[in-house]
ModelCIF file with pLDDT and N, C-alpha, C, O atoms, coordinates in Angstrom:
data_MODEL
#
_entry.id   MODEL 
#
_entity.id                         1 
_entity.type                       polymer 
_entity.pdbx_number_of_molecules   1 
#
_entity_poly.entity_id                      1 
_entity_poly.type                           'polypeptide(L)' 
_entity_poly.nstd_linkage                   no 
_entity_poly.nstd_monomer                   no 
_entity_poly.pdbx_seq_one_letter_code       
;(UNK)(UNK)(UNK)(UNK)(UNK)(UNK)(UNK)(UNK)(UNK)(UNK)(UNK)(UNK)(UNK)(UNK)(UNK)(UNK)
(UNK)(UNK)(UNK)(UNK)(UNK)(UNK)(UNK)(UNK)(UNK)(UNK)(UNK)(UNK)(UNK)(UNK)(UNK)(UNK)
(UNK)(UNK)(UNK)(UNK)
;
_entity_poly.pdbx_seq_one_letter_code_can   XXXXXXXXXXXXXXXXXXXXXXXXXXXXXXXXXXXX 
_entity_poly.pdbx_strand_id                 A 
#
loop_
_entity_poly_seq.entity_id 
_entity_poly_seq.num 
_entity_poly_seq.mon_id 
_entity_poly_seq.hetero 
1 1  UNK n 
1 2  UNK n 
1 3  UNK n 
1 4  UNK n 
1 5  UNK n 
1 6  UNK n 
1 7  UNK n 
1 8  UNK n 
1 9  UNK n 
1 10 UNK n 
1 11 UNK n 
1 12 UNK n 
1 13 UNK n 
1 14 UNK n 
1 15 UNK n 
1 16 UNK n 
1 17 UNK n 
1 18 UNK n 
1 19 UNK n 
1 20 UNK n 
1 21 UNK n 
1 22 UNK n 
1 23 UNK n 
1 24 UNK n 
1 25 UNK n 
1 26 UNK n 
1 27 UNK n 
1 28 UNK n 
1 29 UNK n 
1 30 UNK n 
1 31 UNK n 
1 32 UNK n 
1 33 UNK n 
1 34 UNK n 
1 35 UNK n 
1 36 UNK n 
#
_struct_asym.id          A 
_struct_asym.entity_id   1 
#
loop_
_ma_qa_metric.id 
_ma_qa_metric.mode 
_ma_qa_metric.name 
_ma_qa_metric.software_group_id 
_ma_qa_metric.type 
1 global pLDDT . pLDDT 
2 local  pLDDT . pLDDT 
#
_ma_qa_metric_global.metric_id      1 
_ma_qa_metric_global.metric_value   79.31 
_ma_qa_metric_global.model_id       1 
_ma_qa_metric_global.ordinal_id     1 
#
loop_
_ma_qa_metric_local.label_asym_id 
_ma_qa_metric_local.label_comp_id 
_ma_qa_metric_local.label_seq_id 
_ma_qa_metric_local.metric_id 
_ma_qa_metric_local.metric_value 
_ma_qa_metric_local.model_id 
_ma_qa_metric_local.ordinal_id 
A UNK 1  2 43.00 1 1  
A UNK 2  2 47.00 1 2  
A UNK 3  2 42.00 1 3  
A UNK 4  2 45.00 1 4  
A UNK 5  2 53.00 1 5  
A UNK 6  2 53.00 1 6  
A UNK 7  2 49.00 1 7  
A UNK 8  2 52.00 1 8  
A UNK 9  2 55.00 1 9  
A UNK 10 2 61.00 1 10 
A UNK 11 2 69.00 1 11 
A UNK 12 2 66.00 1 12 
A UNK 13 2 67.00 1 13 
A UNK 14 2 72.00 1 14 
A UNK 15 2 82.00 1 15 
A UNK 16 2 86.00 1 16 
A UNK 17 2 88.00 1 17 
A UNK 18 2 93.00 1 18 
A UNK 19 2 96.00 1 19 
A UNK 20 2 97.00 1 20 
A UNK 21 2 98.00 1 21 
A UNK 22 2 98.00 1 22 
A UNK 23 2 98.00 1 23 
A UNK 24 2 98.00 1 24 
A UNK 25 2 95.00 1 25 
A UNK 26 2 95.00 1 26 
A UNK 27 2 91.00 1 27 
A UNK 28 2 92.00 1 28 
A UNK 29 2 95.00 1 29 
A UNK 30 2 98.00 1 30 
A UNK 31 2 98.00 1 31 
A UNK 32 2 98.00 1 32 
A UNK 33 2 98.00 1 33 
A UNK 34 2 97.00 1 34 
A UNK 35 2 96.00 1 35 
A UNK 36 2 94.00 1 36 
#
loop_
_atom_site.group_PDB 
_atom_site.id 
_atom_site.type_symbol 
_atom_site.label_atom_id 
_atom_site.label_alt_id 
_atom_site.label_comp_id 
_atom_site.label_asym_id 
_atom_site.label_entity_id 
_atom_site.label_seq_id 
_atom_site.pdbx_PDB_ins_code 
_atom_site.Cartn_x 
_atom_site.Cartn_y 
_atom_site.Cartn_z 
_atom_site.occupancy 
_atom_site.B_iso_or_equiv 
_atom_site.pdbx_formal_charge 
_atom_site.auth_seq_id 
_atom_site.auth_comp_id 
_atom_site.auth_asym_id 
_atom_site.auth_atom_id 
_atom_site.pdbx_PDB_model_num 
ATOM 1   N N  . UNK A 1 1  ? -17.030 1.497   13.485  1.00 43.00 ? 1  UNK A N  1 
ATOM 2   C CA . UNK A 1 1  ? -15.717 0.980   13.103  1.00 43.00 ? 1  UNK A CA 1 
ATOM 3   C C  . UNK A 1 1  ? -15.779 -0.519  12.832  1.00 43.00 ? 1  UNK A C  1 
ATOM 4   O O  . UNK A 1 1  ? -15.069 -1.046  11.976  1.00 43.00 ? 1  UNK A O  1 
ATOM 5   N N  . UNK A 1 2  ? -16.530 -1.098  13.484  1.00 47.00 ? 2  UNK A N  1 
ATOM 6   C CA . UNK A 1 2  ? -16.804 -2.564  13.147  1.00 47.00 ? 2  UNK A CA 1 
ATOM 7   C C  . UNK A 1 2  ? -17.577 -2.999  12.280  1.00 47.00 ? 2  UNK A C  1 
ATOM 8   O O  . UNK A 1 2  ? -17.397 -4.173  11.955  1.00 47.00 ? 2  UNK A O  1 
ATOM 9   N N  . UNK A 1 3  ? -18.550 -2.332  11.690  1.00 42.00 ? 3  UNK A N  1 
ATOM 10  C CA . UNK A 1 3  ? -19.013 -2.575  10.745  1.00 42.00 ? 3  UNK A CA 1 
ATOM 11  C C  . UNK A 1 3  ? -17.883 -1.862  9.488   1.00 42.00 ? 3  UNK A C  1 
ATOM 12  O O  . UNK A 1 3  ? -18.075 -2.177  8.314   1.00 42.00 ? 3  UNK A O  1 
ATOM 13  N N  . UNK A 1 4  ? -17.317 -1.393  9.665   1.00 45.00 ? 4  UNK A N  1 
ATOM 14  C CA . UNK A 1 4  ? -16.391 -0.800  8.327   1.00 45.00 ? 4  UNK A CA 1 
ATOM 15  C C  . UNK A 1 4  ? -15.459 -1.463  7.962   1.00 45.00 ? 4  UNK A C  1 
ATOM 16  O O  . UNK A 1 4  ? -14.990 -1.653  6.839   1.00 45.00 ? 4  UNK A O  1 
ATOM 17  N N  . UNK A 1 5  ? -15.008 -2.055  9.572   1.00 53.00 ? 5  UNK A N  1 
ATOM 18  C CA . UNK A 1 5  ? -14.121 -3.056  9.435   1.00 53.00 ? 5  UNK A CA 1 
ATOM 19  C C  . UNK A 1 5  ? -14.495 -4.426  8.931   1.00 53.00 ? 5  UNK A C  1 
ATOM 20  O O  . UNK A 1 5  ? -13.726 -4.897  8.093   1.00 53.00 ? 5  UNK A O  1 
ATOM 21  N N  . UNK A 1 6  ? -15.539 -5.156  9.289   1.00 53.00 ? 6  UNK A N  1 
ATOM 22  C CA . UNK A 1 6  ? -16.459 -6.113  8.302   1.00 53.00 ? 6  UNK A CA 1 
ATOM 23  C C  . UNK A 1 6  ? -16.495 -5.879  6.947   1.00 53.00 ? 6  UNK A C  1 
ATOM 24  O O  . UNK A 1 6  ? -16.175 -6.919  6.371   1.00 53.00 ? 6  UNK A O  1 
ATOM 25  N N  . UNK A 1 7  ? -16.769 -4.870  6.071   1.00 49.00 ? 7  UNK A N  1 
ATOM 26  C CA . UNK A 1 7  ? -17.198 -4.481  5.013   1.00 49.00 ? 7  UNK A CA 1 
ATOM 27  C C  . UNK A 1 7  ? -16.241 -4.108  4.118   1.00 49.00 ? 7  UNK A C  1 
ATOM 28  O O  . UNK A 1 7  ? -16.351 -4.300  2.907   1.00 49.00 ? 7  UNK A O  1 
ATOM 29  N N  . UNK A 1 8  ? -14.898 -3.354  4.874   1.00 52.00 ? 8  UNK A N  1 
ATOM 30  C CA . UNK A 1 8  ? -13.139 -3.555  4.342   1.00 52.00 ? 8  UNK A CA 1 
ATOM 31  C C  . UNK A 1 8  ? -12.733 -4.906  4.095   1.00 52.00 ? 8  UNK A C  1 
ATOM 32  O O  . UNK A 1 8  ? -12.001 -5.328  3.199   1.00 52.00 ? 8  UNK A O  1 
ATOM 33  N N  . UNK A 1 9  ? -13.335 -5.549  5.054   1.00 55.00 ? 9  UNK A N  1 
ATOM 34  C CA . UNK A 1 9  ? -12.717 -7.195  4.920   1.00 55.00 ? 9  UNK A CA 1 
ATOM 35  C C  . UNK A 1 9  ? -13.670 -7.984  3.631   1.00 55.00 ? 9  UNK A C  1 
ATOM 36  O O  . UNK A 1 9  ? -13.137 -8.768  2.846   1.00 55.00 ? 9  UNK A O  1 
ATOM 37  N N  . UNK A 1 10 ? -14.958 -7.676  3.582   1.00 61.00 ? 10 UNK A N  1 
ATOM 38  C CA . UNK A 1 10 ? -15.705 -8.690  2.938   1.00 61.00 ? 10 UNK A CA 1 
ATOM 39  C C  . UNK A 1 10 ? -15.786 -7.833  1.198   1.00 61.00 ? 10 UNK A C  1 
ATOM 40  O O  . UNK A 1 10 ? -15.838 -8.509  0.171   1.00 61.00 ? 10 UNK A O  1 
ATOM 41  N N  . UNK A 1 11 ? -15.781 -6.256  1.187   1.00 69.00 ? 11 UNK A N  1 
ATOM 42  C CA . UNK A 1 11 ? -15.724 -5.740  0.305   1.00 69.00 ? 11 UNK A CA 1 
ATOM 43  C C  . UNK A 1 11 ? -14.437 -5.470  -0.492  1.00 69.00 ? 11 UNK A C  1 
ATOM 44  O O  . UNK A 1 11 ? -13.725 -4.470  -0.396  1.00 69.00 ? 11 UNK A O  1 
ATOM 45  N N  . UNK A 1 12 ? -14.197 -6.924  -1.589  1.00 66.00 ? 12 UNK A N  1 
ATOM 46  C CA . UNK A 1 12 ? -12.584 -6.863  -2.127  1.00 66.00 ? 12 UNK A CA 1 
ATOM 47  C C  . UNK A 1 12 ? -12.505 -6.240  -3.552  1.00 66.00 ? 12 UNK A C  1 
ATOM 48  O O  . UNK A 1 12 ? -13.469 -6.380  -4.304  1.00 66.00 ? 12 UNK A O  1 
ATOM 49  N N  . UNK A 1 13 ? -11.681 -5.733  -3.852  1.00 67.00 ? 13 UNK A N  1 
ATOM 50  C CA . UNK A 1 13 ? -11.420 -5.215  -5.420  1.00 67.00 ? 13 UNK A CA 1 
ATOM 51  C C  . UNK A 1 13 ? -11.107 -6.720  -6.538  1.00 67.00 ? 13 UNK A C  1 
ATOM 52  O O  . UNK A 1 13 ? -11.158 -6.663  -7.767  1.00 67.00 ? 13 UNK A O  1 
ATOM 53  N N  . UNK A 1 14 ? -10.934 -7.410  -6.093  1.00 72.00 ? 14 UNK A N  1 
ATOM 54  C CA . UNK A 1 14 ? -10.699 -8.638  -6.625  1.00 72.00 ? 14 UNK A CA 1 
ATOM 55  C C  . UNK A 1 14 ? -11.237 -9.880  -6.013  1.00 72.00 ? 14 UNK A C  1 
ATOM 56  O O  . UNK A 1 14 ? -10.710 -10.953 -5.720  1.00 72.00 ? 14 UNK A O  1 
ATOM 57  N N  . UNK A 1 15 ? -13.081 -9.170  -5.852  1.00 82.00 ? 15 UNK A N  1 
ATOM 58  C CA . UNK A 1 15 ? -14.195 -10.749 -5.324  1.00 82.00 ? 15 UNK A CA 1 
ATOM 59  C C  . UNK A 1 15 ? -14.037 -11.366 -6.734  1.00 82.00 ? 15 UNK A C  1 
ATOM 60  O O  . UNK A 1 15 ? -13.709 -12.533 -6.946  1.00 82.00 ? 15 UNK A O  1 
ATOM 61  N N  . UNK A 1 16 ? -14.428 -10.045 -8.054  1.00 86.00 ? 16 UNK A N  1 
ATOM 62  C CA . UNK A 1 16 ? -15.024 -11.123 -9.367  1.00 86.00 ? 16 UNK A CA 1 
ATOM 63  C C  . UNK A 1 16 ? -13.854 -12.016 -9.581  1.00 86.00 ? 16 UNK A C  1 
ATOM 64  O O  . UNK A 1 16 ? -13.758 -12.447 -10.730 1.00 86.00 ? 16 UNK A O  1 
ATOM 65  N N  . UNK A 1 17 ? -13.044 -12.348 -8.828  1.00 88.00 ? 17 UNK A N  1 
ATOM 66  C CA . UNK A 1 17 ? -12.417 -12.854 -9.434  1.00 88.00 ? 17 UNK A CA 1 
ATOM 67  C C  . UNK A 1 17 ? -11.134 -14.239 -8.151  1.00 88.00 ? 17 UNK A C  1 
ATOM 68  O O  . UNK A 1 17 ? -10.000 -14.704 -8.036  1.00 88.00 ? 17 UNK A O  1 
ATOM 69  N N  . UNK A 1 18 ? -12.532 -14.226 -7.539  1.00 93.00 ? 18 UNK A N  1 
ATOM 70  C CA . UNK A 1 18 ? -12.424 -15.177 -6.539  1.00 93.00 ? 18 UNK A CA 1 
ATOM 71  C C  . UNK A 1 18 ? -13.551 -16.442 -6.233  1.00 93.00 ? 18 UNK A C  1 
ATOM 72  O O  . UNK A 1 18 ? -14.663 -16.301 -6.742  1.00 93.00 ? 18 UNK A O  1 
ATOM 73  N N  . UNK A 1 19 ? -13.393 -17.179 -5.742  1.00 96.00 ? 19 UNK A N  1 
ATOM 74  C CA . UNK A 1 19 ? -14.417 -18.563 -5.855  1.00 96.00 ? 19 UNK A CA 1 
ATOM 75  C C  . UNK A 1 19 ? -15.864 -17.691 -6.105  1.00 96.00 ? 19 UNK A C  1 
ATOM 76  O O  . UNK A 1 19 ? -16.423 -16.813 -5.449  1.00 96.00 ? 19 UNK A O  1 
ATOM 77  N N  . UNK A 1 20 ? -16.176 -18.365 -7.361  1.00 97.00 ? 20 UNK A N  1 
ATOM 78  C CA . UNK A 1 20 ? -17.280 -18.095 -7.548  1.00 97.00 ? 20 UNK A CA 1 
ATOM 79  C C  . UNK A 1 20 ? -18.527 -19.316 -8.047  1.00 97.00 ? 20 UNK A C  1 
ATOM 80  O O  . UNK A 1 20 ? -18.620 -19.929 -9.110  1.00 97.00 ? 20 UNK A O  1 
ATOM 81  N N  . UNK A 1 21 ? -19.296 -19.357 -6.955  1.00 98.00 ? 21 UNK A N  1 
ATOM 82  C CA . UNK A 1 21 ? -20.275 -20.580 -7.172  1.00 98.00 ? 21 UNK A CA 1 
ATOM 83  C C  . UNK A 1 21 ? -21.543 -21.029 -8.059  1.00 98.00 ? 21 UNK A C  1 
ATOM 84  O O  . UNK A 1 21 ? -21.802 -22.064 -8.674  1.00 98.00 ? 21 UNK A O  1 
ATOM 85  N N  . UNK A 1 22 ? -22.287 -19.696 -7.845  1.00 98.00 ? 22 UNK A N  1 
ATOM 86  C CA . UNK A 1 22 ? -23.196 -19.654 -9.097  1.00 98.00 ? 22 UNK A CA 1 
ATOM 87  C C  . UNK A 1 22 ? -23.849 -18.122 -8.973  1.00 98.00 ? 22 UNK A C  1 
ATOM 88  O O  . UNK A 1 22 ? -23.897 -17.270 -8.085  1.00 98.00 ? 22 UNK A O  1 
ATOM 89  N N  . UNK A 1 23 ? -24.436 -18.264 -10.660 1.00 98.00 ? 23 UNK A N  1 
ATOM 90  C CA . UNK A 1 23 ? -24.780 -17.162 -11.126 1.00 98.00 ? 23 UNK A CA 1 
ATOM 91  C C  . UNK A 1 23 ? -26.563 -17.830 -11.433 1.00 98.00 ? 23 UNK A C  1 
ATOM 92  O O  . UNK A 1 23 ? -27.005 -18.957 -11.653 1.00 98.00 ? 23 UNK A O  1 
ATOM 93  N N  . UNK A 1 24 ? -27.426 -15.932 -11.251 1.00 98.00 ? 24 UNK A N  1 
ATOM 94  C CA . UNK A 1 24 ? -28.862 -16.290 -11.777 1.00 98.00 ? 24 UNK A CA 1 
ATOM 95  C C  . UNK A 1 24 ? -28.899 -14.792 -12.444 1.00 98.00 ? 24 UNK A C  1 
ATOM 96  O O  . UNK A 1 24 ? -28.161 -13.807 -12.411 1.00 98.00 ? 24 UNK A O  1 
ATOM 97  N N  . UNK A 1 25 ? -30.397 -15.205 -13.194 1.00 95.00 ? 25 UNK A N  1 
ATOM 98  C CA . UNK A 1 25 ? -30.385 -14.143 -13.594 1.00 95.00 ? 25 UNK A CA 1 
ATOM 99  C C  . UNK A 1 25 ? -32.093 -13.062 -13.318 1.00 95.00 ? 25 UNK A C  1 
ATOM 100 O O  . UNK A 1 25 ? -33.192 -13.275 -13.830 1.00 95.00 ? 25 UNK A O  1 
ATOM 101 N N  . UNK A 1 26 ? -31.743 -12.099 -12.474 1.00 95.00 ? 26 UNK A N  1 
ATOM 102 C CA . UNK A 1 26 ? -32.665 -11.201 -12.332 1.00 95.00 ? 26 UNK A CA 1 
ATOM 103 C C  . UNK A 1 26 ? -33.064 -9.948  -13.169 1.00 95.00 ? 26 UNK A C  1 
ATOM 104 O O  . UNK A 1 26 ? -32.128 -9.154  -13.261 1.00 95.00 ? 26 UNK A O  1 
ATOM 105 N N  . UNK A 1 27 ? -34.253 -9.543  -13.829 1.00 91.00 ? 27 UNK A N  1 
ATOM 106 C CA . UNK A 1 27 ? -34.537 -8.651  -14.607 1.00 91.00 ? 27 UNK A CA 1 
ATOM 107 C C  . UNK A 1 27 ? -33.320 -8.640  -16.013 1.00 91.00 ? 27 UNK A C  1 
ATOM 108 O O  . UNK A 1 27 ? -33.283 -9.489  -16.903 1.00 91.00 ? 27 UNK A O  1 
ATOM 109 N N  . UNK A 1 28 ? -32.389 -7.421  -15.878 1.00 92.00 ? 28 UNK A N  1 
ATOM 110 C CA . UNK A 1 28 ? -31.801 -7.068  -16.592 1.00 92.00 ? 28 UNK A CA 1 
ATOM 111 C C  . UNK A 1 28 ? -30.753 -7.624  -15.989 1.00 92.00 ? 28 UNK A C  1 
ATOM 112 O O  . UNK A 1 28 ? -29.761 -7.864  -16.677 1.00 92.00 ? 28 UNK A O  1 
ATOM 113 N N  . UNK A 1 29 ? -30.753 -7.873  -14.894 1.00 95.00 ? 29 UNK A N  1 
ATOM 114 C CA . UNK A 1 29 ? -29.087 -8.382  -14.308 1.00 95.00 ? 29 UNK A CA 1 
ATOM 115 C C  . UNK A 1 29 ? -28.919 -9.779  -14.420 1.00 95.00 ? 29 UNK A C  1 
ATOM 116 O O  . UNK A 1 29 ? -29.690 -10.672 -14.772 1.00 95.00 ? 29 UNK A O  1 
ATOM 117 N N  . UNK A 1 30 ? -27.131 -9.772  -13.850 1.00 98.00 ? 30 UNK A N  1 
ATOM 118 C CA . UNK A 1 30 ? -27.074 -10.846 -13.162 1.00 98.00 ? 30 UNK A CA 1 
ATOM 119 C C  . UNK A 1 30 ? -26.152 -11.073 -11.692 1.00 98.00 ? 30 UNK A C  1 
ATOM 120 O O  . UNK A 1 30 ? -25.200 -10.462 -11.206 1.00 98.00 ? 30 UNK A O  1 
ATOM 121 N N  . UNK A 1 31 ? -26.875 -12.160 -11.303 1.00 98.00 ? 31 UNK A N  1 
ATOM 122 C CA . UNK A 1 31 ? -25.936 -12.211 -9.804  1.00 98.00 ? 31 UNK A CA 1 
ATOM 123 C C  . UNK A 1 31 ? -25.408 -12.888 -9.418  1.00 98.00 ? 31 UNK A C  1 
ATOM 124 O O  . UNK A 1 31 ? -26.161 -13.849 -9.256  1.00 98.00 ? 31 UNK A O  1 
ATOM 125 N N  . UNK A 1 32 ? -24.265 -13.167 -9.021  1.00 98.00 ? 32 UNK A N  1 
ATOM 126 C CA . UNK A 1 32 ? -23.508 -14.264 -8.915  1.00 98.00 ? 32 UNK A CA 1 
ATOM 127 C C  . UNK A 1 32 ? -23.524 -14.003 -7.080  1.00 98.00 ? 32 UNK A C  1 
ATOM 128 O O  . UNK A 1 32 ? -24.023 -13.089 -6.424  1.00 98.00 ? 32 UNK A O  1 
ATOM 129 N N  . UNK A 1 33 ? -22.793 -15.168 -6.672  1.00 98.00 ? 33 UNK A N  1 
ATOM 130 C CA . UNK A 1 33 ? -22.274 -15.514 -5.190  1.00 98.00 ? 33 UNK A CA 1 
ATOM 131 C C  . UNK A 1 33 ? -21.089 -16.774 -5.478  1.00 98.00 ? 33 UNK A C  1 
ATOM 132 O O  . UNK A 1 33 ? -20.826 -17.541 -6.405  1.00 98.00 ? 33 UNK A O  1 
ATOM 133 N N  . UNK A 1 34 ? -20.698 -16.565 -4.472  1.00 97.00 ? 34 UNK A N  1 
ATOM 134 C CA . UNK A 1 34 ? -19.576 -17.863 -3.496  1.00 97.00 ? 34 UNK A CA 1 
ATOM 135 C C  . UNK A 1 34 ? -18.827 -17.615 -2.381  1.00 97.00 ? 34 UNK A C  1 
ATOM 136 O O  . UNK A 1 34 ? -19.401 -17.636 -1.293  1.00 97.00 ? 34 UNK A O  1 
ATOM 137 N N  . UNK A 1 35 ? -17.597 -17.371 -2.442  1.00 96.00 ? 35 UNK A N  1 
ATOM 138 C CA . UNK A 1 35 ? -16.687 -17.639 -1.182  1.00 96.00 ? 35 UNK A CA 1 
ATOM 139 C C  . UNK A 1 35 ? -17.188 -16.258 0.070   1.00 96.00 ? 35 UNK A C  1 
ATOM 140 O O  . UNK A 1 35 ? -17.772 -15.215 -0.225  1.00 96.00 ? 35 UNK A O  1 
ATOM 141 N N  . UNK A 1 36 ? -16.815 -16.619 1.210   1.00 94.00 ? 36 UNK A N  1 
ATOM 142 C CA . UNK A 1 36 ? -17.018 -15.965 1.924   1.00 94.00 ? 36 UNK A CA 1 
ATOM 143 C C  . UNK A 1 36 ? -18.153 -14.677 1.875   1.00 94.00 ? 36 UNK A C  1 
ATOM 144 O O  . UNK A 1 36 ? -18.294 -13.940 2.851   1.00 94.00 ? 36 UNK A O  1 
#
Protein backbone atom coordinates (compact mmCIF):
# COMPACT_ATOMS: atom_id res chain seq x y z
CA UNK A 1 0.00 0.00 0.00
CA UNK A 2 2.87 2.30 0.46
CA UNK A 3 4.53 1.80 -2.30
CA UNK A 4 1.19 2.37 -4.41
CA UNK A 5 0.65 5.08 -2.46
CA UNK A 6 4.20 6.65 -3.48
CA UNK A 7 3.66 5.81 -7.09
CA UNK A 8 -0.26 7.35 -7.06
CA UNK A 9 1.45 10.37 -5.75
CA UNK A 10 4.61 10.56 -8.01
CA UNK A 11 2.79 8.86 -11.08
CA UNK A 12 0.64 12.05 -12.56
CA UNK A 13 -1.49 12.20 -15.78
CA UNK A 14 -0.27 15.67 -16.16
CA UNK A 15 3.89 15.22 -15.26
CA UNK A 16 4.49 16.17 -19.25
CA UNK A 17 3.29 18.94 -18.45
CA UNK A 18 4.80 20.05 -15.25
CA UNK A 19 8.38 21.58 -14.39
CA UNK A 20 10.36 20.16 -16.70
CA UNK A 21 14.25 20.52 -16.51
CA UNK A 22 16.01 18.76 -19.13
CA UNK A 23 15.79 16.46 -21.87
CA UNK A 24 18.64 13.80 -23.50
CA UNK A 25 18.57 11.75 -25.96
CA UNK A 26 18.92 7.84 -25.75
CA UNK A 27 18.88 5.40 -28.79
CA UNK A 28 15.59 6.07 -30.42
CA UNK A 29 14.24 7.94 -27.42
CA UNK A 30 14.03 10.68 -25.45
CA UNK A 31 14.10 11.48 -21.74
CA UNK A 32 13.29 14.18 -20.01
CA UNK A 33 13.24 14.84 -15.94
CA UNK A 34 12.44 17.70 -13.32
CA UNK A 35 10.09 18.41 -10.54
CA UNK A 36 9.66 16.05 -7.93
Amino acid sequence: LAQQERLAFQLQPLASSSVITDMAQTGNSLVAVGER
